[in-house]
PDB file of N, CA and C in Angstrom:
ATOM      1  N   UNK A   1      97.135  69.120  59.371  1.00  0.00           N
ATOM      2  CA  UNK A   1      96.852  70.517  59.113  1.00  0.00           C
ATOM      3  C   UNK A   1      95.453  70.886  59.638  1.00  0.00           C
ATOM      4  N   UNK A   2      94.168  69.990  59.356  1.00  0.00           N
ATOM      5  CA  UNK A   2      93.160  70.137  59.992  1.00  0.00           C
ATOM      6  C   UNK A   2      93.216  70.425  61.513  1.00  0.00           C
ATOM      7  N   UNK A   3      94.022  69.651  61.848  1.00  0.00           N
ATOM      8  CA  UNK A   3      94.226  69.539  63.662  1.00  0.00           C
ATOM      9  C   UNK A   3      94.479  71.065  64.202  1.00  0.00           C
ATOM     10  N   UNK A   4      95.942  71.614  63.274  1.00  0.00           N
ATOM     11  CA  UNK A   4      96.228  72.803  63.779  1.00  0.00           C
ATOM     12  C   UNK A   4      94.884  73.524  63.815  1.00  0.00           C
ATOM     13  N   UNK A   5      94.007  73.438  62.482  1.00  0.00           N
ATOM     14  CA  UNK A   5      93.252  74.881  62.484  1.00  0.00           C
ATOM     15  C   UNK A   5      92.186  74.930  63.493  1.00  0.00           C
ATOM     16  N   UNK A   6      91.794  73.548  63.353  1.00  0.00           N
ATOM     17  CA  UNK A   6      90.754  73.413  64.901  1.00  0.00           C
ATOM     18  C   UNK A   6      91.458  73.717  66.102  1.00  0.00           C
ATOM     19  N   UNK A   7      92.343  73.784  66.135  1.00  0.00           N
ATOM     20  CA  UNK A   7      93.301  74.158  67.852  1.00  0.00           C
ATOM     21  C   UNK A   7      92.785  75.458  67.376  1.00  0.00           C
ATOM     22  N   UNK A   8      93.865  76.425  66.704  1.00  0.00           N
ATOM     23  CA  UNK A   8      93.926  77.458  66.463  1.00  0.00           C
ATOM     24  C   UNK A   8      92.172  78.015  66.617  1.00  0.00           C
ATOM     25  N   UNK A   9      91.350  78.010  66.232  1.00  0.00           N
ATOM     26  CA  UNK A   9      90.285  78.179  66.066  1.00  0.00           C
ATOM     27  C   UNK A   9      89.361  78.486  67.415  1.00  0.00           C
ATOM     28  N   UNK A  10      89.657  77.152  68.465  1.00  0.00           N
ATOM     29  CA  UNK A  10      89.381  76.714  69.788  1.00  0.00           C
ATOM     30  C   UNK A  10      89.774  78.238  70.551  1.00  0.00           C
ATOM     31  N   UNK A  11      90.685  77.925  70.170  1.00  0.00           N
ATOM     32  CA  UNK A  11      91.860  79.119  70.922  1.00  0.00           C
ATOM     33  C   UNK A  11      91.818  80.488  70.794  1.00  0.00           C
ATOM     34  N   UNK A  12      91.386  80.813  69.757  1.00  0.00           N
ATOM     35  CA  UNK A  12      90.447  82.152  69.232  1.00  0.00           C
ATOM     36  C   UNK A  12      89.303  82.395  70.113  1.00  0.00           C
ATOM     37  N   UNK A  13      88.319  81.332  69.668  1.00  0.00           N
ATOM     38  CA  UNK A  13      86.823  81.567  70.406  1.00  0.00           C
ATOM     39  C   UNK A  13      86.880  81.694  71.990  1.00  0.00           C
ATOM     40  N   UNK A  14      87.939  80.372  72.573  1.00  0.00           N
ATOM     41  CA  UNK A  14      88.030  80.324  73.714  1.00  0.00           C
ATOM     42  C   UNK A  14      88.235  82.057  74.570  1.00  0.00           C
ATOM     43  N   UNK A  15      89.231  83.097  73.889  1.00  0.00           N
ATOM     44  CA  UNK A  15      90.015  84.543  74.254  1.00  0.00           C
ATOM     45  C   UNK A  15      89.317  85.353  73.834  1.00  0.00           C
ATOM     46  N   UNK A  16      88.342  85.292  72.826  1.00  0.00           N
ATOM     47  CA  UNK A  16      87.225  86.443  72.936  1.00  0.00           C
ATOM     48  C   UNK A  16      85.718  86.002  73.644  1.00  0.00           C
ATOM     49  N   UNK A  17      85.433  84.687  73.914  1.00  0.00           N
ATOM     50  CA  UNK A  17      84.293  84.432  74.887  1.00  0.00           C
ATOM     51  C   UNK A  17      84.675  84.363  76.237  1.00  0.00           C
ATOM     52  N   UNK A  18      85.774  84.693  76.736  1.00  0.00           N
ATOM     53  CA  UNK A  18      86.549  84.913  78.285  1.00  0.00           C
ATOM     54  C   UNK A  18      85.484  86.015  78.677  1.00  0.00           C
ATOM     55  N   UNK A  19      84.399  85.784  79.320  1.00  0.00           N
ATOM     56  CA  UNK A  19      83.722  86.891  79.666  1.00  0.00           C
ATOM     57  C   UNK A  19      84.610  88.202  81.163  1.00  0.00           C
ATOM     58  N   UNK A  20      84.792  87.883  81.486  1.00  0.00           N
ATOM     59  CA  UNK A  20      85.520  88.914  82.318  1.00  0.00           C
ATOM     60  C   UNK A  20      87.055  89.125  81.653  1.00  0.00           C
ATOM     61  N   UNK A  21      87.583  88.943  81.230  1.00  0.00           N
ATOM     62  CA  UNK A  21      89.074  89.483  80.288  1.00  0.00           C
ATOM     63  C   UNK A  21      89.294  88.138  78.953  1.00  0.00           C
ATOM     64  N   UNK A  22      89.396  88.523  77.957  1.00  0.00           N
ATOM     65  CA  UNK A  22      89.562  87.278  76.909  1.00  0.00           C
ATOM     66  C   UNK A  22      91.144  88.396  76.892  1.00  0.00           C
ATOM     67  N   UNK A  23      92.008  86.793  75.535  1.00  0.00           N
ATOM     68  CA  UNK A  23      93.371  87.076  75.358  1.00  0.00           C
ATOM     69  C   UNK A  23      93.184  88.415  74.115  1.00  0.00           C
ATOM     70  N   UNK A  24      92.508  88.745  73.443  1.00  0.00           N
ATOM     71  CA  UNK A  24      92.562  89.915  72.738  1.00  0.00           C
ATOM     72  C   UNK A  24      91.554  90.902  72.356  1.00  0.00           C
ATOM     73  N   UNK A  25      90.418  90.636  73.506  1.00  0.00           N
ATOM     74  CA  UNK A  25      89.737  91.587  73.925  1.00  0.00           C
ATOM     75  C   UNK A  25      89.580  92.002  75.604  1.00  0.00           C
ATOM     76  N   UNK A  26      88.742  93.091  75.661  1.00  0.00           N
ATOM     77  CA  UNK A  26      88.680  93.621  77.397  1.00  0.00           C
ATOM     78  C   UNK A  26      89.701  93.753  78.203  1.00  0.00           C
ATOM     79  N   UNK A  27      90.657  94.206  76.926  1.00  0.00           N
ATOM     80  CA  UNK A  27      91.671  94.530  77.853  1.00  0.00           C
ATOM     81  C   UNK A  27      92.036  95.394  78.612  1.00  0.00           C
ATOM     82  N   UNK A  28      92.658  95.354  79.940  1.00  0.00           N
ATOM     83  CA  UNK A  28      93.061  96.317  81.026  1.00  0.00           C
ATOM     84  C   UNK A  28      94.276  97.600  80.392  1.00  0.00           C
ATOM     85  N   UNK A  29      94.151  98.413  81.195  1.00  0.00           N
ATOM     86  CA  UNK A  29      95.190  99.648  80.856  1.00  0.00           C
ATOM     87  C   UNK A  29      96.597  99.091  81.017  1.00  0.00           C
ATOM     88  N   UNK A  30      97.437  99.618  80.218  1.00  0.00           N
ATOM     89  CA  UNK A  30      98.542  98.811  80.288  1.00  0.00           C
ATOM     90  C   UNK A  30      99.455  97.422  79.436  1.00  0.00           C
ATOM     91  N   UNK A  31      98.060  97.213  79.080  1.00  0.00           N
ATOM     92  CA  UNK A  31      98.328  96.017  78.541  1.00  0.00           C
ATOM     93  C   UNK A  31      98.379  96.039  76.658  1.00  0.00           C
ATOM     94  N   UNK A  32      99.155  95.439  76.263  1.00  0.00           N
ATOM     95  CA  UNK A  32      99.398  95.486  74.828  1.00  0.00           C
ATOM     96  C   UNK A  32      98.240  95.229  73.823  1.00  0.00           C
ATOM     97  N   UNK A  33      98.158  96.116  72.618  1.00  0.00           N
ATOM     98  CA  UNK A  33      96.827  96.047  72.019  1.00  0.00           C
ATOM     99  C   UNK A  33      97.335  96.747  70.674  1.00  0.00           C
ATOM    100  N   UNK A  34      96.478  96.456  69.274  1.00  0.00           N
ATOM    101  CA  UNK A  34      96.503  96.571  67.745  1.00  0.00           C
ATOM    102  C   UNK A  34      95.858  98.116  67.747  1.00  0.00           C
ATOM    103  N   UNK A  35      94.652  97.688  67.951  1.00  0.00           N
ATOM    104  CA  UNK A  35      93.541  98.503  67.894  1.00  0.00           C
ATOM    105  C   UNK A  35      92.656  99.070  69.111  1.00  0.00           C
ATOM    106  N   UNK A  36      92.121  99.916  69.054  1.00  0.00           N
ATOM    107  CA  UNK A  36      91.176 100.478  70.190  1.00  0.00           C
ATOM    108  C   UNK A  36      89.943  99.685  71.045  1.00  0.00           C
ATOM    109  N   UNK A  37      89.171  99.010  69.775  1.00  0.00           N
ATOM    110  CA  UNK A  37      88.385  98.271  70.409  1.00  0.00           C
ATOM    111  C   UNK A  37      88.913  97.208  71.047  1.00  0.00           C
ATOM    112  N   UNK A  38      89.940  96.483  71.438  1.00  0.00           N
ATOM    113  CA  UNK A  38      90.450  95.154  71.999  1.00  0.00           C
ATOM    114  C   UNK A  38      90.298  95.774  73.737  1.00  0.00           C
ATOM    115  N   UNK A  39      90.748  97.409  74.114  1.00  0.00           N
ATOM    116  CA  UNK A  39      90.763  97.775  75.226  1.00  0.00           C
ATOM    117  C   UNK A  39      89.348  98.149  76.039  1.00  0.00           C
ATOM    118  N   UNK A  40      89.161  97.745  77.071  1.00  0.00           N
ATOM    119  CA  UNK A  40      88.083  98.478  78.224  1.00  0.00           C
ATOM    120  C   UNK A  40      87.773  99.899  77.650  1.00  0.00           C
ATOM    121  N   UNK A  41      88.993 100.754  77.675  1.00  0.00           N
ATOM    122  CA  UNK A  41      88.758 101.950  77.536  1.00  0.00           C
ATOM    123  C   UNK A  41      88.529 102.653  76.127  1.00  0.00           C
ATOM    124  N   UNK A  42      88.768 101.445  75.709  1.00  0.00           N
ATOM    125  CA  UNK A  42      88.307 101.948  74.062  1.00  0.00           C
ATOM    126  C   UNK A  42      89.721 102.851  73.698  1.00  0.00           C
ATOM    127  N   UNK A  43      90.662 103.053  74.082  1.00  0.00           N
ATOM    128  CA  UNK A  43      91.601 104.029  73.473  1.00  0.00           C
ATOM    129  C   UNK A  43      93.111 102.874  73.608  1.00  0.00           C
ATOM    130  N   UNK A  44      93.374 102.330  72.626  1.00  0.00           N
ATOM    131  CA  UNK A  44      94.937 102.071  72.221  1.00  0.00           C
ATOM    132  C   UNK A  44      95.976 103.215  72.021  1.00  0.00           C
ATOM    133  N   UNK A  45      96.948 103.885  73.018  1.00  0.00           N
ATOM    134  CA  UNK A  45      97.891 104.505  73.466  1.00  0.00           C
ATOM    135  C   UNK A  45      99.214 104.771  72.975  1.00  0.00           C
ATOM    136  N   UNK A  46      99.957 105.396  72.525  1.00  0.00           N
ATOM    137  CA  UNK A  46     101.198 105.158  72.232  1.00  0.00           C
ATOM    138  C   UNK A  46     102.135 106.282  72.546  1.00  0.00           C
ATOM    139  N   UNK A  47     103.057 105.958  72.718  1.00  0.00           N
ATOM    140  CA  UNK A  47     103.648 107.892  73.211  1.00  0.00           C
ATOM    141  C   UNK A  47     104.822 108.090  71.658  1.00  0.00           C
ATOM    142  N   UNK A  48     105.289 107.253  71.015  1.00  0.00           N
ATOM    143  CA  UNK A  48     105.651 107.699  70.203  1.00  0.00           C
ATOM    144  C   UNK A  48     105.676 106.965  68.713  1.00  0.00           C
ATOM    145  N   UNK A  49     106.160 107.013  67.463  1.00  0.00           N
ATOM    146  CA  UNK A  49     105.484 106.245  66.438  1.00  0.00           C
ATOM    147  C   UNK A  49     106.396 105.088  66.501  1.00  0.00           C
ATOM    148  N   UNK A  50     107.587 104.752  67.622  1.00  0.00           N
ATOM    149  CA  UNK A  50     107.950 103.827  67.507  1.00  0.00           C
ATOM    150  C   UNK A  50     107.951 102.505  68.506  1.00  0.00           C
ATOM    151  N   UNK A  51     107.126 103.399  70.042  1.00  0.00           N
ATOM    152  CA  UNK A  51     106.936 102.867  70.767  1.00  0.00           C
ATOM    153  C   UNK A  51     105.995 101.513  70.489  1.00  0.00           C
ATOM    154  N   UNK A  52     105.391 100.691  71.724  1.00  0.00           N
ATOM    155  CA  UNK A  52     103.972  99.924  71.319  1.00  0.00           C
ATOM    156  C   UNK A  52     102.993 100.465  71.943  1.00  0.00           C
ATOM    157  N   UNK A  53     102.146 100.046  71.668  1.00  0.00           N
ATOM    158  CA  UNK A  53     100.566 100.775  71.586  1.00  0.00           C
ATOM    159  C   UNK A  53     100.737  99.288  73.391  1.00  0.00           C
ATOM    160  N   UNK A  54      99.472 100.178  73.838  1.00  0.00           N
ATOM    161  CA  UNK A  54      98.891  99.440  75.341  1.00  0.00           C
ATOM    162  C   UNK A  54      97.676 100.557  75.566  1.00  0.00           C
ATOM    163  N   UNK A  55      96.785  99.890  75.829  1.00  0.00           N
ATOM    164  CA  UNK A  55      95.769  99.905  76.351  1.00  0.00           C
ATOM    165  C   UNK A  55      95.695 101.119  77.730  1.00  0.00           C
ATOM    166  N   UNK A  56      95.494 102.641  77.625  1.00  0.00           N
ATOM    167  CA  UNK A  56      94.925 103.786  78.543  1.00  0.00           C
ATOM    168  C   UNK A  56      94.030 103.983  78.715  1.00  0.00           C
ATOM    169  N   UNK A  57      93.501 105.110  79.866  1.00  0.00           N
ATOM    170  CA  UNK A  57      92.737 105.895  80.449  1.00  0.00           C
ATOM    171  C   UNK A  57      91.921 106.900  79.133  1.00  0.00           C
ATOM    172  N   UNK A  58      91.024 107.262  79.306  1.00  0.00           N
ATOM    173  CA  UNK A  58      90.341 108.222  78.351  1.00  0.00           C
ATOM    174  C   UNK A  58      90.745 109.430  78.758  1.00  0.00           C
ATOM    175  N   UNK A  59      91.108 110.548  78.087  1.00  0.00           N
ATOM    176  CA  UNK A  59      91.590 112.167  78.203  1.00  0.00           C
ATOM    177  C   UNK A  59      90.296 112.433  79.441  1.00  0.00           C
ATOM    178  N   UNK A  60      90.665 113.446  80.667  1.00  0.00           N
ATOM    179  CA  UNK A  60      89.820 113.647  81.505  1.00  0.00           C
ATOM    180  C   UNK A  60      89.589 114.922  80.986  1.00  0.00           C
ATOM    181  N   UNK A  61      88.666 116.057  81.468  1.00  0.00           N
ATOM    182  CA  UNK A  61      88.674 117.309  81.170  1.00  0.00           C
ATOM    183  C   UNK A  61      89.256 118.754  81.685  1.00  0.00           C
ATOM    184  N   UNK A  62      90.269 119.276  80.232  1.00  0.00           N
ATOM    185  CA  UNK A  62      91.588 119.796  80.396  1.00  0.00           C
ATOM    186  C   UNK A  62      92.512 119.048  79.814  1.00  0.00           C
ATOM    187  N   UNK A  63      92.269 118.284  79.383  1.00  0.00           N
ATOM    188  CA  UNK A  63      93.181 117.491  79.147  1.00  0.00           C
ATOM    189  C   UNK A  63      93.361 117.039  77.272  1.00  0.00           C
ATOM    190  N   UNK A  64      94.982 117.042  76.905  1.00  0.00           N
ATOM    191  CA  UNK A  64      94.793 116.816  75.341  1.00  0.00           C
ATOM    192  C   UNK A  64      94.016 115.843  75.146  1.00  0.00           C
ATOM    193  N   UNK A  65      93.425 115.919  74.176  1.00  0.00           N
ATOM    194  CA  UNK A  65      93.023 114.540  73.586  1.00  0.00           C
ATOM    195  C   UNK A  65      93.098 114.376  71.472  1.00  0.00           C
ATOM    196  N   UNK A  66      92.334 113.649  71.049  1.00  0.00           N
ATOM    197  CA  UNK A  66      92.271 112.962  70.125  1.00  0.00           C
ATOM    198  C   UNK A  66      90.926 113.081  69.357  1.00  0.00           C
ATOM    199  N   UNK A  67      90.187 113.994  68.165  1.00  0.00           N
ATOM    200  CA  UNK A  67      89.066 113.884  68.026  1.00  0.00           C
ATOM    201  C   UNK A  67      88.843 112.754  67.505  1.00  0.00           C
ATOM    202  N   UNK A  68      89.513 112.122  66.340  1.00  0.00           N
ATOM    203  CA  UNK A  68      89.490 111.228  65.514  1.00  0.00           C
ATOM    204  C   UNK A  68      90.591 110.425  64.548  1.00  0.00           C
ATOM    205  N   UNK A  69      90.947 109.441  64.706  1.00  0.00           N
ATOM    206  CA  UNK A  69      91.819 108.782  64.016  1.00  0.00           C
ATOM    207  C   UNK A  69      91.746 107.981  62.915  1.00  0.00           C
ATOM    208  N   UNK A  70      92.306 107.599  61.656  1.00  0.00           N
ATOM    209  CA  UNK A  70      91.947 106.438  60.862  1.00  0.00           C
ATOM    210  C   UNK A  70      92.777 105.154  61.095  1.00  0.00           C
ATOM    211  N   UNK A  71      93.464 105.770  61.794  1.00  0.00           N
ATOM    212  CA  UNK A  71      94.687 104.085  62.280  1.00  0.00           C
ATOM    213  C   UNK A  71      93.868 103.481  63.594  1.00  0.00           C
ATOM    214  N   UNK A  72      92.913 103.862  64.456  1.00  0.00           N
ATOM    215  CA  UNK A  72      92.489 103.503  65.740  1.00  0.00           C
ATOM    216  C   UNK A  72      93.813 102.876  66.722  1.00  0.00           C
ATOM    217  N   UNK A  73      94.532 104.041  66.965  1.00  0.00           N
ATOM    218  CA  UNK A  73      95.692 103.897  67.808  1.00  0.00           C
ATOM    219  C   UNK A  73      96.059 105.806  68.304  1.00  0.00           C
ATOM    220  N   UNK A  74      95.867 105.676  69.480  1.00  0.00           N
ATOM    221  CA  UNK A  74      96.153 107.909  69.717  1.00  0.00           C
ATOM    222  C   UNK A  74      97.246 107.652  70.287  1.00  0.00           C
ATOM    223  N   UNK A  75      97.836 108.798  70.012  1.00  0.00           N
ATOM    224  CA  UNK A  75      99.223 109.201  70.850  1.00  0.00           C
ATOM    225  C   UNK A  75      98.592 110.556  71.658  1.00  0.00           C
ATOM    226  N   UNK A  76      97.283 110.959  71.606  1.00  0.00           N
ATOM    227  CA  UNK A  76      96.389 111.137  73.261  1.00  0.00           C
ATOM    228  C   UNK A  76      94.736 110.543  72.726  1.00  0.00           C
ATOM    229  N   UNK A  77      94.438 109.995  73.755  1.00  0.00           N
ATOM    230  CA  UNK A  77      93.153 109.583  73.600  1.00  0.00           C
ATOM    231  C   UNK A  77      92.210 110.299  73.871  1.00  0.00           C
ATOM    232  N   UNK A  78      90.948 109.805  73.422  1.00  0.00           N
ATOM    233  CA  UNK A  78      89.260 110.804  73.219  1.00  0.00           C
ATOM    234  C   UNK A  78      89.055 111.217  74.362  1.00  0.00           C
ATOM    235  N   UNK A  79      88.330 111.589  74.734  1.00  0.00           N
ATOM    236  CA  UNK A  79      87.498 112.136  75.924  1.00  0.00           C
ATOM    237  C   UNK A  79      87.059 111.504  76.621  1.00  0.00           C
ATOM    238  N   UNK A  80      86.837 111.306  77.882  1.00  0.00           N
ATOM    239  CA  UNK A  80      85.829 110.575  78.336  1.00  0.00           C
ATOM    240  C   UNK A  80      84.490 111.229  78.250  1.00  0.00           C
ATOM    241  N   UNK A  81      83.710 109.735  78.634  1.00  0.00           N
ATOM    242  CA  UNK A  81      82.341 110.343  78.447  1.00  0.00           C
ATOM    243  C   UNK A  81      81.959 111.248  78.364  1.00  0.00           C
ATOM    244  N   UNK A  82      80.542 111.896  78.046  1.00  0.00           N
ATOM    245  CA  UNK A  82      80.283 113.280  78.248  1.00  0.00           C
ATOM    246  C   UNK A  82      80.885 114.056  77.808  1.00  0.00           C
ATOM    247  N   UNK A  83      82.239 114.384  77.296  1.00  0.00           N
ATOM    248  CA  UNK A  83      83.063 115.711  77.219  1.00  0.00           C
ATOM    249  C   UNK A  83      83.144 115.428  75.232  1.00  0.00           C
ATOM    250  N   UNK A  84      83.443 116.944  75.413  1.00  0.00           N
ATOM    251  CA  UNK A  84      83.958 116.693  73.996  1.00  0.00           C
ATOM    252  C   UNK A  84      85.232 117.256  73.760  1.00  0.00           C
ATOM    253  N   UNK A  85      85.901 116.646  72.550  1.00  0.00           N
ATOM    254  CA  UNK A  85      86.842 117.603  72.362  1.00  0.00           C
ATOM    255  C   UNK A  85      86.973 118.283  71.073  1.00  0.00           C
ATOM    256  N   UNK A  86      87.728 119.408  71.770  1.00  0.00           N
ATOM    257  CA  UNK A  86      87.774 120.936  71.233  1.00  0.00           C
ATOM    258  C   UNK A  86      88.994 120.710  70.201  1.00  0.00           C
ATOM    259  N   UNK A  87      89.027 120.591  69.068  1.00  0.00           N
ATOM    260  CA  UNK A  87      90.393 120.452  68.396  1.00  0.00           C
ATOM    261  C   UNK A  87      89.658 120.473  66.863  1.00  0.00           C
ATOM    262  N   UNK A  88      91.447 119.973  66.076  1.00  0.00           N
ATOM    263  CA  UNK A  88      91.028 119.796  64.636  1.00  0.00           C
ATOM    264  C   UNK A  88      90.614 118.981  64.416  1.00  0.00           C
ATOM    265  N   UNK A  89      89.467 118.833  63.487  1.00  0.00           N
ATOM    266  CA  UNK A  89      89.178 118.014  62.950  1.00  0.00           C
ATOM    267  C   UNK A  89      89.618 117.665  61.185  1.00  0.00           C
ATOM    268  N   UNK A  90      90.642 117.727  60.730  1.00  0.00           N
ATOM    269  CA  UNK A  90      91.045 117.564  59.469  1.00  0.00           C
ATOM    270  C   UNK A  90      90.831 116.382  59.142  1.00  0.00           C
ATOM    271  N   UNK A  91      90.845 116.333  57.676  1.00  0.00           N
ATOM    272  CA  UNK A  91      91.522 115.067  57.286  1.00  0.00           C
ATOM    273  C   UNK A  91      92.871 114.703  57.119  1.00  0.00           C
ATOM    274  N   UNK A  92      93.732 115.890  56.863  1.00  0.00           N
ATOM    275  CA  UNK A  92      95.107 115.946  56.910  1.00  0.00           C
ATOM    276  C   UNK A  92      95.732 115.516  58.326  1.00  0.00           C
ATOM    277  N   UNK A  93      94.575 116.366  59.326  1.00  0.00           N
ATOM    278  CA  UNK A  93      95.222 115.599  60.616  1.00  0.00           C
ATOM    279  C   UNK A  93      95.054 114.508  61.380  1.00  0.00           C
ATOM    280  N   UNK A  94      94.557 113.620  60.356  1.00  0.00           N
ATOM    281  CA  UNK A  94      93.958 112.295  60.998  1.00  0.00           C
ATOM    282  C   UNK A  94      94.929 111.307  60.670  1.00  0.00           C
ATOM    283  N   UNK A  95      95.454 111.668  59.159  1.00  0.00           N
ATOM    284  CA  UNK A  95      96.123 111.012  58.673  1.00  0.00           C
ATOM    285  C   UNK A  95      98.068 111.328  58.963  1.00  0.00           C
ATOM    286  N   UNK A  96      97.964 112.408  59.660  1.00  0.00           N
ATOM    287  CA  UNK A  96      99.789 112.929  60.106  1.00  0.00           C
ATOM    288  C   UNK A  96      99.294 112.424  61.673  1.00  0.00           C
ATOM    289  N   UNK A  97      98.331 112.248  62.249  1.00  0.00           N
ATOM    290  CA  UNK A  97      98.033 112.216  63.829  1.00  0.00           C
ATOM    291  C   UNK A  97      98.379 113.161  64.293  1.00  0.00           C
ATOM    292  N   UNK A  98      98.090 114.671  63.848  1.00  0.00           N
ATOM    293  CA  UNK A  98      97.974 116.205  64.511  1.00  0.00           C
ATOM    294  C   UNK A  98      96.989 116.426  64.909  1.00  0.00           C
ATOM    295  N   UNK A  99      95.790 115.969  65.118  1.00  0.00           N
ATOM    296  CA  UNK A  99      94.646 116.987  65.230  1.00  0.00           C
ATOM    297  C   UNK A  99      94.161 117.009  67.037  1.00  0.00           C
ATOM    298  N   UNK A 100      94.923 117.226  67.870  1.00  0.00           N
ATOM    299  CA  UNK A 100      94.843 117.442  68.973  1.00  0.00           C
ATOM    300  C   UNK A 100      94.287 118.499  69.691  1.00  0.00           C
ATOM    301  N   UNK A 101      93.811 118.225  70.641  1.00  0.00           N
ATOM    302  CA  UNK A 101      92.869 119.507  71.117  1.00  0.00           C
ATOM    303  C   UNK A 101      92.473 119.192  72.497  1.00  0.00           C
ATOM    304  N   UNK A 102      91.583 119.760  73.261  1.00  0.00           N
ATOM    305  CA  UNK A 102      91.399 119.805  74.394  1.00  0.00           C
ATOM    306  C   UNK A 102      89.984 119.100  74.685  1.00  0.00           C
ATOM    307  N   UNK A 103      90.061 118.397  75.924  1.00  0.00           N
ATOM    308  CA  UNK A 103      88.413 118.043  75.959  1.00  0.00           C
ATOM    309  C   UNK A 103      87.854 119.188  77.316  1.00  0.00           C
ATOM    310  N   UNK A 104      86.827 119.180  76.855  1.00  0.00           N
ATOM    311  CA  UNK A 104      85.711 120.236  77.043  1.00  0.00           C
ATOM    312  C   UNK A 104      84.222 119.866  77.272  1.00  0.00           C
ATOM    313  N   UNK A 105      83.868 120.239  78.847  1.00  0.00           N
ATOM    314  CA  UNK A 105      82.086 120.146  78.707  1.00  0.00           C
ATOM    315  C   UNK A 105      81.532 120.574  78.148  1.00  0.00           C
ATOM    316  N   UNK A 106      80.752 120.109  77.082  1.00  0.00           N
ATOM    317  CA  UNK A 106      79.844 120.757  76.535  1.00  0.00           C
ATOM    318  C   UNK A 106      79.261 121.461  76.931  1.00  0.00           C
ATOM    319  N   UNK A 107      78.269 121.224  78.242  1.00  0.00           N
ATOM    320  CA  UNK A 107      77.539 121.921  78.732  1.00  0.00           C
ATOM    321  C   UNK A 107      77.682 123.076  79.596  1.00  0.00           C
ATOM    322  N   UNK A 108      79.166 123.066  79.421  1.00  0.00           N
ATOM    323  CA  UNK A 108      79.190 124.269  80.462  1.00  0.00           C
ATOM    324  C   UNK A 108      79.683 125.458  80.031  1.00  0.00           C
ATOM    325  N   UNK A 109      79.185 126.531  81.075  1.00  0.00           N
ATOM    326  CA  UNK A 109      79.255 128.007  80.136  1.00  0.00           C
ATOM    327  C   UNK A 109      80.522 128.771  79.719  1.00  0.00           C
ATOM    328  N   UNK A 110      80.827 129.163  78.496  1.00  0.00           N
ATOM    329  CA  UNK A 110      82.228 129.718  77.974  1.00  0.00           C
ATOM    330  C   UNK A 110      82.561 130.709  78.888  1.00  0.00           C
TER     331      UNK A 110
END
C-alpha cells in the first residue's frame, strides 16, 4: 500500500512540475479540464450542462462572455485581457449560470 502511494504521489508531482504542459495543469484549448485554473487560458468551457468541460479561448470584444462563476467552469468565458464585461452580476446568476453579457473596452468612448 505504501508502494502505491509513493507511485501515485511521484506521478502527481511529476504532471504539475512538467514545466511546458504537466498532465493536469497548462493545459491547451481543447483539451479536457475540472476547473479553470488547470487551463492556459484560464477559462474551462462547456456548451451544455451535460456536455464535458475542455479547455477555450477567452471571450474577444463583442463577444458573450461570463462575469463570474462559483462552479469555475463557463458555458461563455471572461474576457480577455483588458476588456471588461458588461453583464449581470447576481448572485442568483452565478449560481443558475445566467449572468451573461458582453465584453467591452473600458476605455473606449460610449
Amino acid at each position: 500500500m505504501k508502494l502505491i502511494l509513493v507511485f501515485l504521489a511521484c506521478c502527481i508531482a511529476y504532471g504539475i512540475a512538467a514545466p511546458e504542459r504537466g498532465l493536469f495543469l497548462n493545459l491547451d484549448n481543447g483539451e479536457l479540464c475540472v476547473k479553470s485554473f488547470q487551463c492556459k487560458s484560464r477559462c474551462c468551457h462547456r456548451e451544455t450542462g451535460l456536455s464535458l468541460a475542455r479547455c477555450a479561448d477567452r471571450s474577444a470584444e463583442g463577444y458573450e462572455c461570463s462575469s463570474h462563476l462559483l462552479y469555475d467552469i463557463y458555458y461563455k468565458c471572461p474576457c480577455q485581457k483588458g476588456l471588461k464585461c458588461d453583464g449581470d452580476k447576481s448572485i442568483i446568476g452565478s449560481i443558475t449560470n445566467t449572468n451573461f453579457g458582453t465584453c467591452k473596452d473600458p476605455t473606449s468612448i460610449p
